[in-house]
C-alpha atoms as a PDB file:
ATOM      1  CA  UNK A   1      -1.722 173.381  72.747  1.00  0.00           C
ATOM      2  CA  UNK A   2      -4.901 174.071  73.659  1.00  0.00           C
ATOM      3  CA  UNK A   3      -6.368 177.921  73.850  1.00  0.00           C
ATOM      4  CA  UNK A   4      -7.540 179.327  76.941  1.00  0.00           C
ATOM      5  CA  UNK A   5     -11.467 178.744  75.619  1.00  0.00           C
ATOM      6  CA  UNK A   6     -13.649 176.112  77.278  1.00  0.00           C
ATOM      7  CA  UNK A   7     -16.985 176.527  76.489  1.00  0.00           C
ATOM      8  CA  UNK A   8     -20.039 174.934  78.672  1.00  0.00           C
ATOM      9  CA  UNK A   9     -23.109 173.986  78.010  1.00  0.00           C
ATOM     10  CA  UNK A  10     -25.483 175.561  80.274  1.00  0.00           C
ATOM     11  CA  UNK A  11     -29.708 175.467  80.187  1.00  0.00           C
ATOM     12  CA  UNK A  12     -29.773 178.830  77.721  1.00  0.00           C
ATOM     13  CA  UNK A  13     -27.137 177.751  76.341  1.00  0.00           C
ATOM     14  CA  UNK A  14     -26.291 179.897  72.580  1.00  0.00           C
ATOM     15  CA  UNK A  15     -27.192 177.345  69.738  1.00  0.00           C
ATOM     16  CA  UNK A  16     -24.096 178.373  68.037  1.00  0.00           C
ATOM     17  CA  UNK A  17     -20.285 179.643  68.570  1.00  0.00           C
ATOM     18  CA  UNK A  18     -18.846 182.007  66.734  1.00  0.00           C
ATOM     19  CA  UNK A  19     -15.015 183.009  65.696  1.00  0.00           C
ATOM     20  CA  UNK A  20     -13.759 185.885  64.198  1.00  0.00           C
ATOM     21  CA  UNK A  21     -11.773 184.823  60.879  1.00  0.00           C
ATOM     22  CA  UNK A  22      -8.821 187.024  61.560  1.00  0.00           C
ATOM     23  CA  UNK A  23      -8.169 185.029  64.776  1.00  0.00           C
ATOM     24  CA  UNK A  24      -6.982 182.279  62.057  1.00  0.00           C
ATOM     25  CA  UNK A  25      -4.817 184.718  60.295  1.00  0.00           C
ATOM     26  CA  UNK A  26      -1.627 183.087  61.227  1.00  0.00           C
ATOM     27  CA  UNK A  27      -2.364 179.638  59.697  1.00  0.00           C
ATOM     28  CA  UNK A  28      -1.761 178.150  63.019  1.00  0.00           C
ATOM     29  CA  UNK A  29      -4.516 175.750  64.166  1.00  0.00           C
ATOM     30  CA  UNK A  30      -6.011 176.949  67.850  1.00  0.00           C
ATOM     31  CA  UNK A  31      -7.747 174.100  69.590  1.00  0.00           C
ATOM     32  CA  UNK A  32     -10.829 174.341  71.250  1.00  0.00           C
ATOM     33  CA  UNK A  33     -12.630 172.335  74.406  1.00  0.00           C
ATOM     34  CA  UNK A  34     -16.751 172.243  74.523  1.00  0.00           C
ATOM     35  CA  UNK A  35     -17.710 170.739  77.809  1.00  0.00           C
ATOM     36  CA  UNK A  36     -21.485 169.296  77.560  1.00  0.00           C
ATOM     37  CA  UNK A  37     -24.377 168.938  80.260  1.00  0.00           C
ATOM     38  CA  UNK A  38     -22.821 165.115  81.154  1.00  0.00           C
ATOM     39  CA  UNK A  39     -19.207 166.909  81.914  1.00  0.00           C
ATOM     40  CA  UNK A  40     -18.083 165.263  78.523  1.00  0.00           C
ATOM     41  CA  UNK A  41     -15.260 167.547  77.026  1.00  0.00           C
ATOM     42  CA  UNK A  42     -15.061 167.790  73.315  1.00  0.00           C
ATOM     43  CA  UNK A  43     -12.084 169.075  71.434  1.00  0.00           C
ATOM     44  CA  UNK A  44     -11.823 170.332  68.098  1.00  0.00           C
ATOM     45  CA  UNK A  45      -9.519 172.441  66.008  1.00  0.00           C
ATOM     46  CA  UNK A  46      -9.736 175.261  63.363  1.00  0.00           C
ATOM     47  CA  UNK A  47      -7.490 176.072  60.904  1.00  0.00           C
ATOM     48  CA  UNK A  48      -6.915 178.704  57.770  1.00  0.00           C
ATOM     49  CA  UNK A  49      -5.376 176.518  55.527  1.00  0.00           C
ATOM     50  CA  UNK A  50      -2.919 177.419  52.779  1.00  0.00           C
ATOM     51  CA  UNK A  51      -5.016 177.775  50.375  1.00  0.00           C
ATOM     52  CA  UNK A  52      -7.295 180.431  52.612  1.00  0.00           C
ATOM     53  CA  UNK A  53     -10.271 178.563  53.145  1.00  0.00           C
ATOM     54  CA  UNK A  54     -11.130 177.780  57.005  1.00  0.00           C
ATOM     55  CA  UNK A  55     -11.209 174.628  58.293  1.00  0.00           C
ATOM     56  CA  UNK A  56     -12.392 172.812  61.111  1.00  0.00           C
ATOM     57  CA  UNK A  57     -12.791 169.033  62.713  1.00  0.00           C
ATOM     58  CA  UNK A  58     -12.757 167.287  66.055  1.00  0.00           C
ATOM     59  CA  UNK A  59      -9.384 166.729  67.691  1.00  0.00           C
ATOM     60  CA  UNK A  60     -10.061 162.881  66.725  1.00  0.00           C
ATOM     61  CA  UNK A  61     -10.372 160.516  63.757  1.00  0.00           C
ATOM     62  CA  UNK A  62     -12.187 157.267  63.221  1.00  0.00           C
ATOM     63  CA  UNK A  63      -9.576 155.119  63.935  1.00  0.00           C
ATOM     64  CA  UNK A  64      -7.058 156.074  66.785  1.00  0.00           C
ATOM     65  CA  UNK A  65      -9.520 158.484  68.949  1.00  0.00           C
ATOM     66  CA  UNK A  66      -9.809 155.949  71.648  1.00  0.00           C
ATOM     67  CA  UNK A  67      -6.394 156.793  72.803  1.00  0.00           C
ATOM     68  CA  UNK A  68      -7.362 160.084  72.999  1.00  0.00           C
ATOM     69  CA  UNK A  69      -4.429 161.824  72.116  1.00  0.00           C
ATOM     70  CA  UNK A  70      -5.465 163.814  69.274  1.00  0.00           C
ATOM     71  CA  UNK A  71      -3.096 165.974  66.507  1.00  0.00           C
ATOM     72  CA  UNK A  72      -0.792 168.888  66.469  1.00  0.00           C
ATOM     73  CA  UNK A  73       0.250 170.954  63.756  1.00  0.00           C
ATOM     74  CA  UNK A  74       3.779 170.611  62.042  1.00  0.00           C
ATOM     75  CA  UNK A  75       4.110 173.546  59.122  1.00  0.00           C
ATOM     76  CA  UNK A  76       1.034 173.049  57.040  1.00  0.00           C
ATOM     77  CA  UNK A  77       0.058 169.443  58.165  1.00  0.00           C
ATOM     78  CA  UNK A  78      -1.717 168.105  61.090  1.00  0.00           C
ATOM     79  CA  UNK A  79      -0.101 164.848  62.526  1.00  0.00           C
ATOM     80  CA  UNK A  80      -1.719 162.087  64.248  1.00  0.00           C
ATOM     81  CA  UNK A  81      -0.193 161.893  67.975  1.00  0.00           C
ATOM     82  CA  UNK A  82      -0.485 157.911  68.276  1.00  0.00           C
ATOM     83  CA  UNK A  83       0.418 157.049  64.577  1.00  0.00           C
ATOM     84  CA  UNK A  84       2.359 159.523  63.545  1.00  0.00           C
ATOM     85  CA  UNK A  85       0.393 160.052  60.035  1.00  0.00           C
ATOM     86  CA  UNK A  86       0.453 163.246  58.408  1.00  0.00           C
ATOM     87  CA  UNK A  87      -2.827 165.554  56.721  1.00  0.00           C
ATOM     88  CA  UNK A  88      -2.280 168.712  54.649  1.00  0.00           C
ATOM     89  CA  UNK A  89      -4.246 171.797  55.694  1.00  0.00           C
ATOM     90  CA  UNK A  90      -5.467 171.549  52.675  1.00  0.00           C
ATOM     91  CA  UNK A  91      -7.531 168.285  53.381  1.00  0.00           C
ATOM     92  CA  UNK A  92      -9.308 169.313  56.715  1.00  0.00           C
ATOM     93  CA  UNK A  93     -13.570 168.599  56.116  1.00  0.00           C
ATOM     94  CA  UNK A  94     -12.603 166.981  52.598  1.00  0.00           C
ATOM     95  CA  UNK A  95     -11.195 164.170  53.401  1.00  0.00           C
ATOM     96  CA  UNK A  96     -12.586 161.754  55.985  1.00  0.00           C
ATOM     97  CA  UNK A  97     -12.722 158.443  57.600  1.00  0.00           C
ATOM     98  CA  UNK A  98      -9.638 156.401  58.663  1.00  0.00           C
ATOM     99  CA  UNK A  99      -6.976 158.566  60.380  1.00  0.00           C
ATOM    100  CA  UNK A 100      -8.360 161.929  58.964  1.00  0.00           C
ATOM    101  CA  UNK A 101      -9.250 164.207  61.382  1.00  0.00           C
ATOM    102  CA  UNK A 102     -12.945 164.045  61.461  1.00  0.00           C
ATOM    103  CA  UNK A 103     -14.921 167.249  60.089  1.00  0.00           C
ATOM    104  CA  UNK A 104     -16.742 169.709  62.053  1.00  0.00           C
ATOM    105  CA  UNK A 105     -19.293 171.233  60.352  1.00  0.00           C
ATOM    106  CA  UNK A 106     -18.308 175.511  59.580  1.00  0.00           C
ATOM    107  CA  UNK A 107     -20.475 177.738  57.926  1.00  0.00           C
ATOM    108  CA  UNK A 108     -18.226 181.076  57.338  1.00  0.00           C
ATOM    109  CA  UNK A 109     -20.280 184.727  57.512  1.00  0.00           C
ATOM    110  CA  UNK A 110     -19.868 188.273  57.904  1.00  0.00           C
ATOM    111  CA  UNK A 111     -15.869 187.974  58.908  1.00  0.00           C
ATOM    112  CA  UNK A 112     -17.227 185.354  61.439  1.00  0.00           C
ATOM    113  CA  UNK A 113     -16.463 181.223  61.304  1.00  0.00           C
ATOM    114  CA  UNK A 114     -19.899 179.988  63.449  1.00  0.00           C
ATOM    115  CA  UNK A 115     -20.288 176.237  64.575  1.00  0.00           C
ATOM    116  CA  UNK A 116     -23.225 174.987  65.976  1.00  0.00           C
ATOM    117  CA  UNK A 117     -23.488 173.528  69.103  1.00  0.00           C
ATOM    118  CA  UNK A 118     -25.481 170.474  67.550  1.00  0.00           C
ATOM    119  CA  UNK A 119     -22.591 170.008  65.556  1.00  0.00           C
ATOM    120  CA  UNK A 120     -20.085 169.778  68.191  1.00  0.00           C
ATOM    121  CA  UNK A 121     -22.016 167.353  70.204  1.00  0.00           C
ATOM    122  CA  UNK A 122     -21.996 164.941  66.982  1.00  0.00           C
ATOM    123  CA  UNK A 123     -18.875 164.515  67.508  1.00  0.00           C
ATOM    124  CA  UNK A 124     -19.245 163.203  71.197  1.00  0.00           C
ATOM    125  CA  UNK A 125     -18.866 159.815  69.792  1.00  0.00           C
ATOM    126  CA  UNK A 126     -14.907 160.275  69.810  1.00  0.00           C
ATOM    127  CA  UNK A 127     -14.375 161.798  73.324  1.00  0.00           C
ATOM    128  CA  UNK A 128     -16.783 159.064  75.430  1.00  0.00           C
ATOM    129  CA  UNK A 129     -13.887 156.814  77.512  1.00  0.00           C
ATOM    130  CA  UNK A 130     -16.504 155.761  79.684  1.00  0.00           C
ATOM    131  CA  UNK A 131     -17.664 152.981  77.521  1.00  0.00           C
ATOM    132  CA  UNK A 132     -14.170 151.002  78.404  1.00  0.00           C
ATOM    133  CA  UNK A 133     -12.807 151.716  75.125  1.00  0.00           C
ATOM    134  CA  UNK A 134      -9.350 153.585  76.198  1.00  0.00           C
END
């Protein structure tokens, strides 16, 4: 489930987004949607994981994200929607590559987890269908 926050990038645009940590209180992931300039939409997730340390990464990995379909979050893991493989909380920007979700830079400061927007658009890579690949 997504949150209600879409963000768009606009000419004076911010250069970075910020959260407030105790959002993330709950352990539950909340996903977000960052909709560029080209109307691409990137999603990503963030996470306090069990062992208190937030975590983010794009609602993709390197292997399944040209179905587009993402992860959801079953007790402390993140599952794959199209394979069904499971990531502990735990794991989020530490492990990568294959069927991990892929990392989103954080930087955590003053009560406050900020992303830059640069960031974010890295990871445009797994949200563009137009190149035939869904």
């Amino acid at each position: 489930m997504f949150t209600n926050l879409e963000i768009s990038q606009a000419a004076d645009s911010p250069k970075e987004i910020t959260y407030p940590v105790k959002l993330f209180e709950d352990g539950q992931a909340k996903f977000f949607q960052y909709k560029t300039a080209n109307n691409l939409t990137i999603r990503y997730f963030l996470i306090k994981s069990a062992d208190g340390l937030m975590r983010a990464a794009f609602d993709a990995c390197d292997v399944c994200w040209p179905e587009g379909k993402g992860y959801y979050q079953k007790g402390d893991f993140m599952v794959c929607r199209n394979c069904g493989r499971r990531f502990a909380s735990i794991l989020i920007n530490e492990a990568q590559g294959g069927c991990n979700p892929a990392p989103l830079k954080r930087e955590i400061k003053g009560g406050k987890v900020i992303i830059k927007i640069k960031d974010i658009l890295a990871g445009a890579q797994y949200f563009n269908f137009r190149e035939g690949k869904r």
